[in-house]
Structures are given as C-alpha cells and as structure tokens.
Protein backbone atom coordinates (compact mmCIF):
# COMPACT_ATOMS: atom_id res chain seq x y z
CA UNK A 1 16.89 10.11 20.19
CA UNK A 2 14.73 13.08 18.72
CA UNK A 3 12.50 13.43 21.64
CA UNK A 4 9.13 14.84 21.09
CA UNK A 5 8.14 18.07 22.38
CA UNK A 6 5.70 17.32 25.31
CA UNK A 7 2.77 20.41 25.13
CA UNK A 8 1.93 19.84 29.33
CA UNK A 9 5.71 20.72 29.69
CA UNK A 10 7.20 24.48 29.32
CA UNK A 11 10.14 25.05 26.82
CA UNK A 12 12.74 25.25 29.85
CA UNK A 13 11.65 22.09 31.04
CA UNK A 14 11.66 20.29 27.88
CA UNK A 15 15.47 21.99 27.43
CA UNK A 16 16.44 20.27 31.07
CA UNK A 17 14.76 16.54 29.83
CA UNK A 18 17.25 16.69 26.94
CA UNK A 19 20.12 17.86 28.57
CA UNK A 20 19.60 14.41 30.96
CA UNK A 21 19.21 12.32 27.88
CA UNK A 22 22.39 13.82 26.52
CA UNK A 23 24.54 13.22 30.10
CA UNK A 24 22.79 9.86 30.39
CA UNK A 25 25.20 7.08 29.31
CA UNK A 26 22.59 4.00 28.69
CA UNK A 27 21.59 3.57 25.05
CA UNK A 28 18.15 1.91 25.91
CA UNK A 29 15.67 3.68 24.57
CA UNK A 30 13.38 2.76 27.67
CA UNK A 31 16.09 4.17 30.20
CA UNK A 32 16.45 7.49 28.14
CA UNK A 33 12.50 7.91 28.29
CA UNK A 34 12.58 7.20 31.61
CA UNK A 35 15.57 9.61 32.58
CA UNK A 36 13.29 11.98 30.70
CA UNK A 37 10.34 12.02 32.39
CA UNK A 38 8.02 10.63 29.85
CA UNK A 39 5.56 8.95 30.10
CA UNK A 40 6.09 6.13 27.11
CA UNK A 41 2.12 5.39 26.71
CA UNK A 42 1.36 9.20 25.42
CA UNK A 43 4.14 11.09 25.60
CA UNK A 44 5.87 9.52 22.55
CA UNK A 45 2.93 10.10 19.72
CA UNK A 46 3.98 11.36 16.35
CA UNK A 47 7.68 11.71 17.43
CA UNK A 48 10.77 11.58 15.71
CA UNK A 49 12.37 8.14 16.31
CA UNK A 50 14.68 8.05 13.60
CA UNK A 51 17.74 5.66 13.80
CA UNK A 52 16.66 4.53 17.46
CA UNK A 53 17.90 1.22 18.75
CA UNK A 54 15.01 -0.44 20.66
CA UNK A 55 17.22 -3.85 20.43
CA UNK A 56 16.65 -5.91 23.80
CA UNK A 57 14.94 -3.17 25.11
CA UNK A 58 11.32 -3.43 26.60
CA UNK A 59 8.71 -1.12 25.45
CA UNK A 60 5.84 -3.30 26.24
CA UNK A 61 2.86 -0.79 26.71
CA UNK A 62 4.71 1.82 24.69
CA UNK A 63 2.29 3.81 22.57
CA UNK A 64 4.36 4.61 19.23
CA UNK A 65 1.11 5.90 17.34
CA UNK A 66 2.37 8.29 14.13
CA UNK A 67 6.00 8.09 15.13
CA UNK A 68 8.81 8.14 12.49
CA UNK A 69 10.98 4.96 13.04
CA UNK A 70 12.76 4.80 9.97
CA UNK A 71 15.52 2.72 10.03
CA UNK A 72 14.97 2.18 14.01
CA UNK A 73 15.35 -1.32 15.56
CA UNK A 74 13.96 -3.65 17.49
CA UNK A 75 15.97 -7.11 17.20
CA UNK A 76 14.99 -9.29 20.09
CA UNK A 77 12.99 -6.24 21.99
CA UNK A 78 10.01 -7.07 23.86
CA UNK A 79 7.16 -5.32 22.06
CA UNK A 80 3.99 -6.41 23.42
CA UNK A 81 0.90 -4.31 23.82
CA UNK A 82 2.78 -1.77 22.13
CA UNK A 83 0.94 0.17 19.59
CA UNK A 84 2.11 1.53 16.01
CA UNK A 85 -1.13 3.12 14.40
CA UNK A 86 0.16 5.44 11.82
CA UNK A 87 3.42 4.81 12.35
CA UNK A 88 6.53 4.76 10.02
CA UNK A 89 7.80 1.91 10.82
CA UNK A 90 9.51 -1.53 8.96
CA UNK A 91 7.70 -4.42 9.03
CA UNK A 92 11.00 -6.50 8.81
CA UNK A 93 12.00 -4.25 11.92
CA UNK A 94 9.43 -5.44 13.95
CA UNK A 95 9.44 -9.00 12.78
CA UNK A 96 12.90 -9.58 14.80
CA UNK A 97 11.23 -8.84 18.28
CA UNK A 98 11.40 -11.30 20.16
CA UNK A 99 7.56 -11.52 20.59
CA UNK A 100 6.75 -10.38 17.18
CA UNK A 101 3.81 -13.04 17.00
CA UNK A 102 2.27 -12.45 20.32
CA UNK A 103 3.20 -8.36 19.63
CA UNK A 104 0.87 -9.70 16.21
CA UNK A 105 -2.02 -11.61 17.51
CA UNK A 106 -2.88 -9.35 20.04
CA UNK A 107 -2.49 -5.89 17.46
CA UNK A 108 -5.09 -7.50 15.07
CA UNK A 109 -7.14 -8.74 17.97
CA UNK A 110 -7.35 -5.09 19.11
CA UNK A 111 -10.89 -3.62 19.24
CA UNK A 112 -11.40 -1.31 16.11
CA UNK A 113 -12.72 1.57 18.46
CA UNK A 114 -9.65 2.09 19.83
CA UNK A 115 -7.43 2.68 16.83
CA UNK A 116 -6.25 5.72 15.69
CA UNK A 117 -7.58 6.73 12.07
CA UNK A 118 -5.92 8.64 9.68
CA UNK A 119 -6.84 12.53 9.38
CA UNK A 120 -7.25 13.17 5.77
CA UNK A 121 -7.08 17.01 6.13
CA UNK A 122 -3.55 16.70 7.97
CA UNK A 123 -2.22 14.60 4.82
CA UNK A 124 -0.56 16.77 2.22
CA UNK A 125 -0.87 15.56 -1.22
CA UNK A 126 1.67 12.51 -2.13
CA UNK A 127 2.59 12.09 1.67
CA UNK A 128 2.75 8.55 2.56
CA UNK A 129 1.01 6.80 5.69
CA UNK A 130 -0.01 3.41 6.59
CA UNK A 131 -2.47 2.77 9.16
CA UNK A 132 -1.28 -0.51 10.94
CA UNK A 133 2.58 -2.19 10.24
CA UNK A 134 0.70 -4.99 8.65
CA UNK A 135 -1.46 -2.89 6.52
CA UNK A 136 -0.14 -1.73 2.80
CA UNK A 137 1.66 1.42 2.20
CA UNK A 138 -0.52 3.96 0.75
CA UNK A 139 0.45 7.41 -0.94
CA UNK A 140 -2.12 10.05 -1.22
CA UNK A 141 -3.32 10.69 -4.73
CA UNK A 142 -4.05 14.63 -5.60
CA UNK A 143 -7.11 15.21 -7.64
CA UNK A 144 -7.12 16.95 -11.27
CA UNK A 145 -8.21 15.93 -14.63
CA UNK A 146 -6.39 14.15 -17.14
CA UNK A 147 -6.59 12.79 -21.07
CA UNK A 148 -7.75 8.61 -20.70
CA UNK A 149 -6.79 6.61 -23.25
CA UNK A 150 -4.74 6.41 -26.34
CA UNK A 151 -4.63 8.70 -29.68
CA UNK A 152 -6.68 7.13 -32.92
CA UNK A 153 -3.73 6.90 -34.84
CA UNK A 154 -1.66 4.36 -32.03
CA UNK A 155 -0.84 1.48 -33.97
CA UNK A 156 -0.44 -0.36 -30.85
CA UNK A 157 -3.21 0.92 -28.95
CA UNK A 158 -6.65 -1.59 -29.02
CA UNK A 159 -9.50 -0.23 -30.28
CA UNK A 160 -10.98 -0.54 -26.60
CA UNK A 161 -8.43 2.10 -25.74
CA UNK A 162 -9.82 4.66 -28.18
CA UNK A 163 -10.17 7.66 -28.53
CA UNK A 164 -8.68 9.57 -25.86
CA UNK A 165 -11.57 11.30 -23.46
CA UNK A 166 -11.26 13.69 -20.70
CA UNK A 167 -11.50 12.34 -17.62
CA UNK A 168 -12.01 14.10 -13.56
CA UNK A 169 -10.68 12.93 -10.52
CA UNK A 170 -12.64 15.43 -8.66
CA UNK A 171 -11.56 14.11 -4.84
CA UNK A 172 -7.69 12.84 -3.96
CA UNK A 173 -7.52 9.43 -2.50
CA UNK A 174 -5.17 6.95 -1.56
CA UNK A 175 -3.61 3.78 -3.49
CA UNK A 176 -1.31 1.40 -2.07
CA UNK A 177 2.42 2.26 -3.27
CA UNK A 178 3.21 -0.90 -4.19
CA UNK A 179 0.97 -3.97 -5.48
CA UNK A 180 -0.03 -6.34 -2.19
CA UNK A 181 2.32 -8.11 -1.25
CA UNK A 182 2.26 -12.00 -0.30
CA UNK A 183 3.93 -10.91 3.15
CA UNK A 184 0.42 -8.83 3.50
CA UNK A 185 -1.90 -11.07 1.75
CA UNK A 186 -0.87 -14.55 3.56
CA UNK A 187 -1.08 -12.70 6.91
CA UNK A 188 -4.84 -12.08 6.06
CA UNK A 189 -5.08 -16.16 4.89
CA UNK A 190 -3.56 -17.15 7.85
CA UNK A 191 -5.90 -14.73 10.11
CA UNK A 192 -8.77 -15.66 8.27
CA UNK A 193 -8.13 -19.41 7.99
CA UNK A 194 -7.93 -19.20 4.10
CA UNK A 195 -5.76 -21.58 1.84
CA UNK A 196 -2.40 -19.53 0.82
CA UNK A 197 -2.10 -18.47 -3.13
CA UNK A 198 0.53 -20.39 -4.76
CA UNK A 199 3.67 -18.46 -5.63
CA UNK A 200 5.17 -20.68 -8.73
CA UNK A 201 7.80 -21.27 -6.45
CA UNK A 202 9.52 -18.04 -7.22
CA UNK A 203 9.56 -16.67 -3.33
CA UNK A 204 6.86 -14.78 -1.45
CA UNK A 205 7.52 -11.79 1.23
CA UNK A 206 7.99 -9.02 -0.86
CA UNK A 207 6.97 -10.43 -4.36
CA UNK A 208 3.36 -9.26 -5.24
CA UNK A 209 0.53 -11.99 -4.63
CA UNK A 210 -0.22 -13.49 -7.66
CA UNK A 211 -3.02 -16.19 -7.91
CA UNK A 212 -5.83 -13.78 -6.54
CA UNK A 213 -9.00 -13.50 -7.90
CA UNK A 214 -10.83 -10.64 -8.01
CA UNK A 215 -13.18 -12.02 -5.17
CA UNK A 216 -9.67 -12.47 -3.12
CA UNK A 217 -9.12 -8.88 -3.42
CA UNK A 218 -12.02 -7.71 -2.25
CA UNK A 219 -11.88 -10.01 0.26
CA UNK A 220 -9.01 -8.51 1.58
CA UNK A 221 -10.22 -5.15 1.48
CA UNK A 222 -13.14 -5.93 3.62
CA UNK A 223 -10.99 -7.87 6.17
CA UNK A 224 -8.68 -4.86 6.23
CA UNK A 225 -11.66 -2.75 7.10
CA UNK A 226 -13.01 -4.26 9.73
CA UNK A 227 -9.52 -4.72 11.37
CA UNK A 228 -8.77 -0.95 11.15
CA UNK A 229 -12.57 0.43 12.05
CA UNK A 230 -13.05 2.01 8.77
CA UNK A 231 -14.95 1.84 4.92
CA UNK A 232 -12.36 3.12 3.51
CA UNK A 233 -10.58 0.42 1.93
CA UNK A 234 -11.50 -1.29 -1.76
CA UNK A 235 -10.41 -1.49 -5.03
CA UNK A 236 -9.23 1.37 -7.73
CA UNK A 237 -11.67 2.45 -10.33
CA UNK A 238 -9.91 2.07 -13.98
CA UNK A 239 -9.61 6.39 -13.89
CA UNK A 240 -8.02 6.69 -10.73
CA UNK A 241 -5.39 3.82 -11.79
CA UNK A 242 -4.49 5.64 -15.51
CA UNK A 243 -4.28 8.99 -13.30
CA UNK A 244 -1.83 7.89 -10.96
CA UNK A 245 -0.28 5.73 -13.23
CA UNK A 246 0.70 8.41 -15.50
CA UNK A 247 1.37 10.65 -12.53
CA UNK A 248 0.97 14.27 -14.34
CA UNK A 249 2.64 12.66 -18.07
CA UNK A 250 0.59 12.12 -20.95
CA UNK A 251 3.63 10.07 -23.00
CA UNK A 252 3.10 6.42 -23.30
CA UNK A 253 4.60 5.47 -19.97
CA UNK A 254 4.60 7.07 -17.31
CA UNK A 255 8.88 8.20 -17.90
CA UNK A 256 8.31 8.90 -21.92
CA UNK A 257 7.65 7.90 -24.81
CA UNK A 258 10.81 5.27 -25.45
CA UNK A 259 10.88 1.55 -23.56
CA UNK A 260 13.54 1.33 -20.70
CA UNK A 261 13.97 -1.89 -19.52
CA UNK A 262 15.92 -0.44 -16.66
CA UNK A 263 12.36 1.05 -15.54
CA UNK A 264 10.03 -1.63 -15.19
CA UNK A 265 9.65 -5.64 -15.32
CA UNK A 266 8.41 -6.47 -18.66
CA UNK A 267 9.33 -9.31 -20.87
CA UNK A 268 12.22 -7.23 -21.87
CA UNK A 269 13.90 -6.52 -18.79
CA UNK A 270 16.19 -8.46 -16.55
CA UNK A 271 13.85 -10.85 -14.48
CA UNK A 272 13.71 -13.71 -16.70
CA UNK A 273 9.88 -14.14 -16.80
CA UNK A 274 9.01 -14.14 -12.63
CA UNK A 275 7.43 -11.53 -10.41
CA UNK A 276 9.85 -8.73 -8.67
CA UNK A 277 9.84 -7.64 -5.38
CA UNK A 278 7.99 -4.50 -5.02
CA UNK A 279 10.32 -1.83 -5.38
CA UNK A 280 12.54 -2.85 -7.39
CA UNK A 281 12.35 -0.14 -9.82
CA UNK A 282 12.32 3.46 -9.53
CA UNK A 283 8.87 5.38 -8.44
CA UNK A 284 6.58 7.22 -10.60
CA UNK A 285 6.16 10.80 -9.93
CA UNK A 286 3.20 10.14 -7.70
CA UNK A 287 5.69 7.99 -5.80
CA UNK A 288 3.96 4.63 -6.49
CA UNK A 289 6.32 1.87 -7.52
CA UNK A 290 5.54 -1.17 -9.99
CA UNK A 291 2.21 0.96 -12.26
CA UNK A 292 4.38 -0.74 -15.20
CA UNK A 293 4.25 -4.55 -15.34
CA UNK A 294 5.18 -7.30 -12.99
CA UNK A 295 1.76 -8.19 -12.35
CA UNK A 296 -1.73 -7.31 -13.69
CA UNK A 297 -3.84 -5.00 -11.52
CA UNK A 298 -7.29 -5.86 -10.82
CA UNK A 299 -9.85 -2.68 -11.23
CA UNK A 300 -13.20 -2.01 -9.66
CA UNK A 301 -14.89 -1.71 -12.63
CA UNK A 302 -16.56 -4.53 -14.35
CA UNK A 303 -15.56 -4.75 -18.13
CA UNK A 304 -16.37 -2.56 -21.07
CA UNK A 305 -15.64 -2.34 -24.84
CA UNK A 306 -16.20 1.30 -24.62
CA UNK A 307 -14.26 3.80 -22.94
CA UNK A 308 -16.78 6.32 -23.69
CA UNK A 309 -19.11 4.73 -21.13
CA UNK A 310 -16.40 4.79 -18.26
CA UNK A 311 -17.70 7.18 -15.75
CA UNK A 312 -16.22 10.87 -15.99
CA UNK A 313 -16.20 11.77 -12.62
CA UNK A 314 -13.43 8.38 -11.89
CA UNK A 315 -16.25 6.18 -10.45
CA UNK A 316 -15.96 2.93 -11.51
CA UNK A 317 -18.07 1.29 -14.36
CA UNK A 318 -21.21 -0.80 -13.99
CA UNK A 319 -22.90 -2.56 -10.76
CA UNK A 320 -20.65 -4.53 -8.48
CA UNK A 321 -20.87 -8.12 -7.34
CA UNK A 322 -21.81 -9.47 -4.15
CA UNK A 323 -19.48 -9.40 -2.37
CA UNK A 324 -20.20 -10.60 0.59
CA UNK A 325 -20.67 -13.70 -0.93
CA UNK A 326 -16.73 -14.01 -0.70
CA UNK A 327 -16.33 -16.18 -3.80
CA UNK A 328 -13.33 -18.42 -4.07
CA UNK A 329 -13.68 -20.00 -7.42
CA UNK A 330 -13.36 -19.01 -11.15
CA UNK A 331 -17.04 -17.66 -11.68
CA UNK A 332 -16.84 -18.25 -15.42
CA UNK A 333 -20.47 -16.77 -15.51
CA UNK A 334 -20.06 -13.28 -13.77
CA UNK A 335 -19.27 -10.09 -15.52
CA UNK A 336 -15.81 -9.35 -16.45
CA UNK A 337 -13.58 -7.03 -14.46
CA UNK A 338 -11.07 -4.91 -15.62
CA UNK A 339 -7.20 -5.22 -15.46
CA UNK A 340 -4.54 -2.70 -15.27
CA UNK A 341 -0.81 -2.48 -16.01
CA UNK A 342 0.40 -5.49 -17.97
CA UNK A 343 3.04 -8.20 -16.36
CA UNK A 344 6.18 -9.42 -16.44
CA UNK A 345 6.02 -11.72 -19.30
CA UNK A 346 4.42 -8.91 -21.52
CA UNK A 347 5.84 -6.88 -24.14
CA UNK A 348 6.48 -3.26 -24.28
CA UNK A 349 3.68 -2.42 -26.07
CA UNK A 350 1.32 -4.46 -23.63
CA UNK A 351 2.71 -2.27 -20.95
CA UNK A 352 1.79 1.15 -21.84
CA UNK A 353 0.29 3.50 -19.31
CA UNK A 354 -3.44 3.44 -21.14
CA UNK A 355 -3.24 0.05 -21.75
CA UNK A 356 -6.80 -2.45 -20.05
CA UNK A 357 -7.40 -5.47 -20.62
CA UNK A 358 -9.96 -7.84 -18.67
CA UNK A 359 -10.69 -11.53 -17.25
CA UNK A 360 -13.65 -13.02 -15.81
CA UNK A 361 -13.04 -12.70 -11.47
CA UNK A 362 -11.26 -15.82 -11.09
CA UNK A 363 -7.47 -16.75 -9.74
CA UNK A 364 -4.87 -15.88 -12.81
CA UNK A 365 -1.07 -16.31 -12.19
CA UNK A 366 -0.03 -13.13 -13.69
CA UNK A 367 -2.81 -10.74 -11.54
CA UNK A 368 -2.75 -9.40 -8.21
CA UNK A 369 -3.67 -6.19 -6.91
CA UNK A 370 -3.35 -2.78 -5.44
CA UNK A 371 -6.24 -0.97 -2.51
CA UNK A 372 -7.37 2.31 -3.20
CA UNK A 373 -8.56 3.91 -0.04
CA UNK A 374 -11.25 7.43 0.41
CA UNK A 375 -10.47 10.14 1.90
C-alpha cells in the first residue's frame, strides 16, 4: 500500500507509520490503516491505492475522495458510506462488494453540497477524471484552433461539409472518453423510473446506448447535474466534437489519410454490423476512444446546411429546445440536431473525421451520445 503523506504528521513520523505497515503481517487494508495511525475518513484523500486488495475487508465510512485505485479490489468488501468523488476507480471493482447496491443507493442519495467538485485549474490538459464511479469518464480537451470541414475538391465530402473554415476553441473543456454507456445510461432509467432503451439484443454494460433521442441525452445530462451539484454537464457543440475528434490531425481520420479497419468499427471492420464495447479500439491522440463509428453522436447544435453559419468561437448553432420539457417521443416537428461520427454499419467514407449528418430529436438505433462538460 502507497500510503499517503499525512501534512499534520512530520516526515519522521510518517517514516515510523510505514515501517509498521511494512512489519505488519495482515493484508487488510483496514488493519494496515489502522496499524498506521490514520484516520480512514480524511487521511486517505488523493492517495495512491494502486493494486490494493480491499477484498472482505470493511471500509465502511472510508473517505477514498481523488484516490488512485487502479486495478485495486474490493470483491465481497463492505463498502458502505464510503465515498469515491474523484476517484480512479473501476466500476466493475466496486460492483463485487458485497453491498454494492446499498454502497449505490445511498452515494446517489447523497446531498449535492457535500460532494467534492473537480478543480479545473489542478487538471492538466488531457488528464482524465471522473467525478462519481457511476458518472462517465471524461478527458480534458486543450483549447486551440483548427481547419472545420472538408477541402472543395473531396469527392466524398457533402456539400454541407464545404469549404473548410477556421474554427476557435478558445476555452478547454471536457468530453466523455468514451460514448455513454448502457451500464451508465440504465443506471439513470432505473434512478429516474424511466423505461430502459432497447439494445437489439446485442448486450448492454459496456456497449454504447443506442436508442436515445436527443431529448434522452439531455435528459441525462441534467440528471447528472443535479446528482453531482454542478452546471457543468451537456452536450458537445459540432466544433468541439471535429476538434477533439481529429485530436491535432487535419488527414481524413483522425490516424491518416488511408481506412484501417483495425482502427475503428465501421461496416468494414470485424463486428459484423453490432455496436462494440467502448474501447475496443485504440485512442485518439486526445485519448478519447470510439470518435470513429460504432454509433452516431448526438451534437448540441440544431441542424444547418451551412457550415459557414456554425459559430467560430465553438458555441453551438441556433436556439435550443426546451428542455425541461424532457421529451420522450420522436418530435417529427422540432428542429433538426446534428450528428457526429458515423456507425458501425457505415462505410469508410461515411466515417471521416469532418463528416455531419442530422435527424430530427427522436430515438434512432444507430445514435447515442457523448457529455461535454465546462470548465
């Protein structure tokens, strides 16, 4: 155990804790803290907890806020009460605890007040974080400019693509890593009393949520808010998607300028016309997995022809809906909203880095989504 240093205690006595943790013969994480002198509700924050076994342990109470637990874990621990803002920590990990749903309940139940929020100045650009273990994965996105669009001469390009315009991010911000997953997504339906998406029976966990509409998304987003105590949370803009899609590379995806099936699920690559679990393929430079295909991306903005009237600064386009009217069925009759990305079942060409498309906000099997969040 990589014990944190504990600022109320002076270097020689943090040098005598660890010597009793090394002497100490008990691999419970509880009984080393305890042998330590620690005191497990503050004394732990933002330490390193790699490889720990917490496995039948109890660390009810515990206060794991911004440790790193990777690869640490918990099968049948008691983990009540315990808290994991900002933590690194697997989801699967936690999900063997013995009282993983009671551990659950009471975590989402938790006053908003009282979580710990994420400190935007002490995030380097690309570092990862995640606010709650049932939140998504975000990576922080750097600002800078970029080229939008495709070249006038791309034979495959749509004319909606064209021509290529400069484009400002002018503030970093976070986007998920992955797409939502339906291991996120149904654990907001099932908080929230909502019917579950359908999967088209090809599995659900890790596999992004298809079936959303773009209501559902920003349903989501708004739940997620109020859970964690912030307005942070929402959809992309179509700009900050292409930027951190193409991750720094102006080639048509984001690895070149020649298909690789190997790269990304399209309707050449290995997955037989389904979704992928997230992660499947290889990261971006930005670190975000999945920018090419598997499923469509729902944007912010609502829908334009033109990509000359896209905002330059990276807002998204035009007025948004209500929505807190929380709309659950196709609205055939509201403005069109942008898609990013391309699918699984589409072709290479329908997969490029500057390729959009649209569909009016309703529930489409091949769409899901990613969050953006401010920082």
């Amino acid at each position: 155990m990589n014990t944190v240093f504990n600022p109320r205690l002076s270097y020689d006595e943090y040098l005598e804790r660890l010597q009793r943790i090394d002497i100490e013969k008990s691999d419970a994480i509880s009984r080393l803290v305890a042998v330590a002198g620690l005191d497990p509700s503050r004394d732990l924050r933002f330490g390193d907890l790699e490889d720990c076994r917490f496995d039948d342990d109890d660390v009810r109470g515990y206060d794991f806020t911004g440790c790193y637990l990777g690869r640490s874990t918990f099968k049948n621990a008691r983990i009540a009460g315990a808290v994991f803002d900002l933590a690194d920590v697997s989801t699967a990990a936690l999900r063997e605890a013995a009282d993983f749903d009671a551990w659950l309940k009471g975590d989402l139940t938790r006053p908003a007040g009282a979580r710990r929020k994420v400190a935007p100045t002490r995030l380097r650009d690309l570092a990862r974080f995640r606010e709650a273990p049932w939140a998504p994965e975000m990576v922080v996105i750097p600002s800078g400019a970029f080229d939008m669009g495709s070249d006038k001469d791309d034979g495959e390009a749509f004319e909606f693509e064209k021509p290529k315009r400069r484009m400002r991010i002018a503030r970093r911000f976070g986007l998920g890593r992955y797409p939502v997953t339906f291991e996120e997504y149904d654990l907001f339906c099932d908080a929230t009393k909502r019917e579950r998406p359908k999967d088209a029976g090809w599995g659900r966990e890790r596999r992004p949520v298809i079936n959303v509409s773009w209501d559902d998304a920003n349903a989501y987003a708004d739940w997620l808010n109020a859970r964690l105590g912030v307005e942070a949370y929402g959809l992309p803009s179509e700009a900050q998607w292409e930027w951190a899609c193409r991750a720094g590379t102006t080639t048509r995806w984001w690895w070149g300028d020649a298909w690789d099936a190997a790269r990304a699920n399209g309707a050449s690559s290995f997955e037989g016309g389904r979704t992928s679990p997230v992660g499947s393929y290889a990261p971006n430079d930005f670190g975000l997995h999945d920018t090419t295909g598997n499923v469509w991306e729902w944007c912010a903005d609502a829908w334009t022809g033109k990509l000359a009237d896209l905002p330059e600064d990276g807002r998204p386009f035009g007025r948004p809906l209500d929505r807190k009217q929380n709309k659950q069925k196709n609205n055939g009759d509201s403005p069109r909203r942008a898609q990013r990305g391309g699918s699984w079942n589409y072709v290479p060409g329908n997969l490029r880095s500057a390729i959009r498309y649209w569909d009016v906000p309703g529930r489409v099997v091949d769409v899901g989504f990613r969050l953006s969040r401010t920082l």
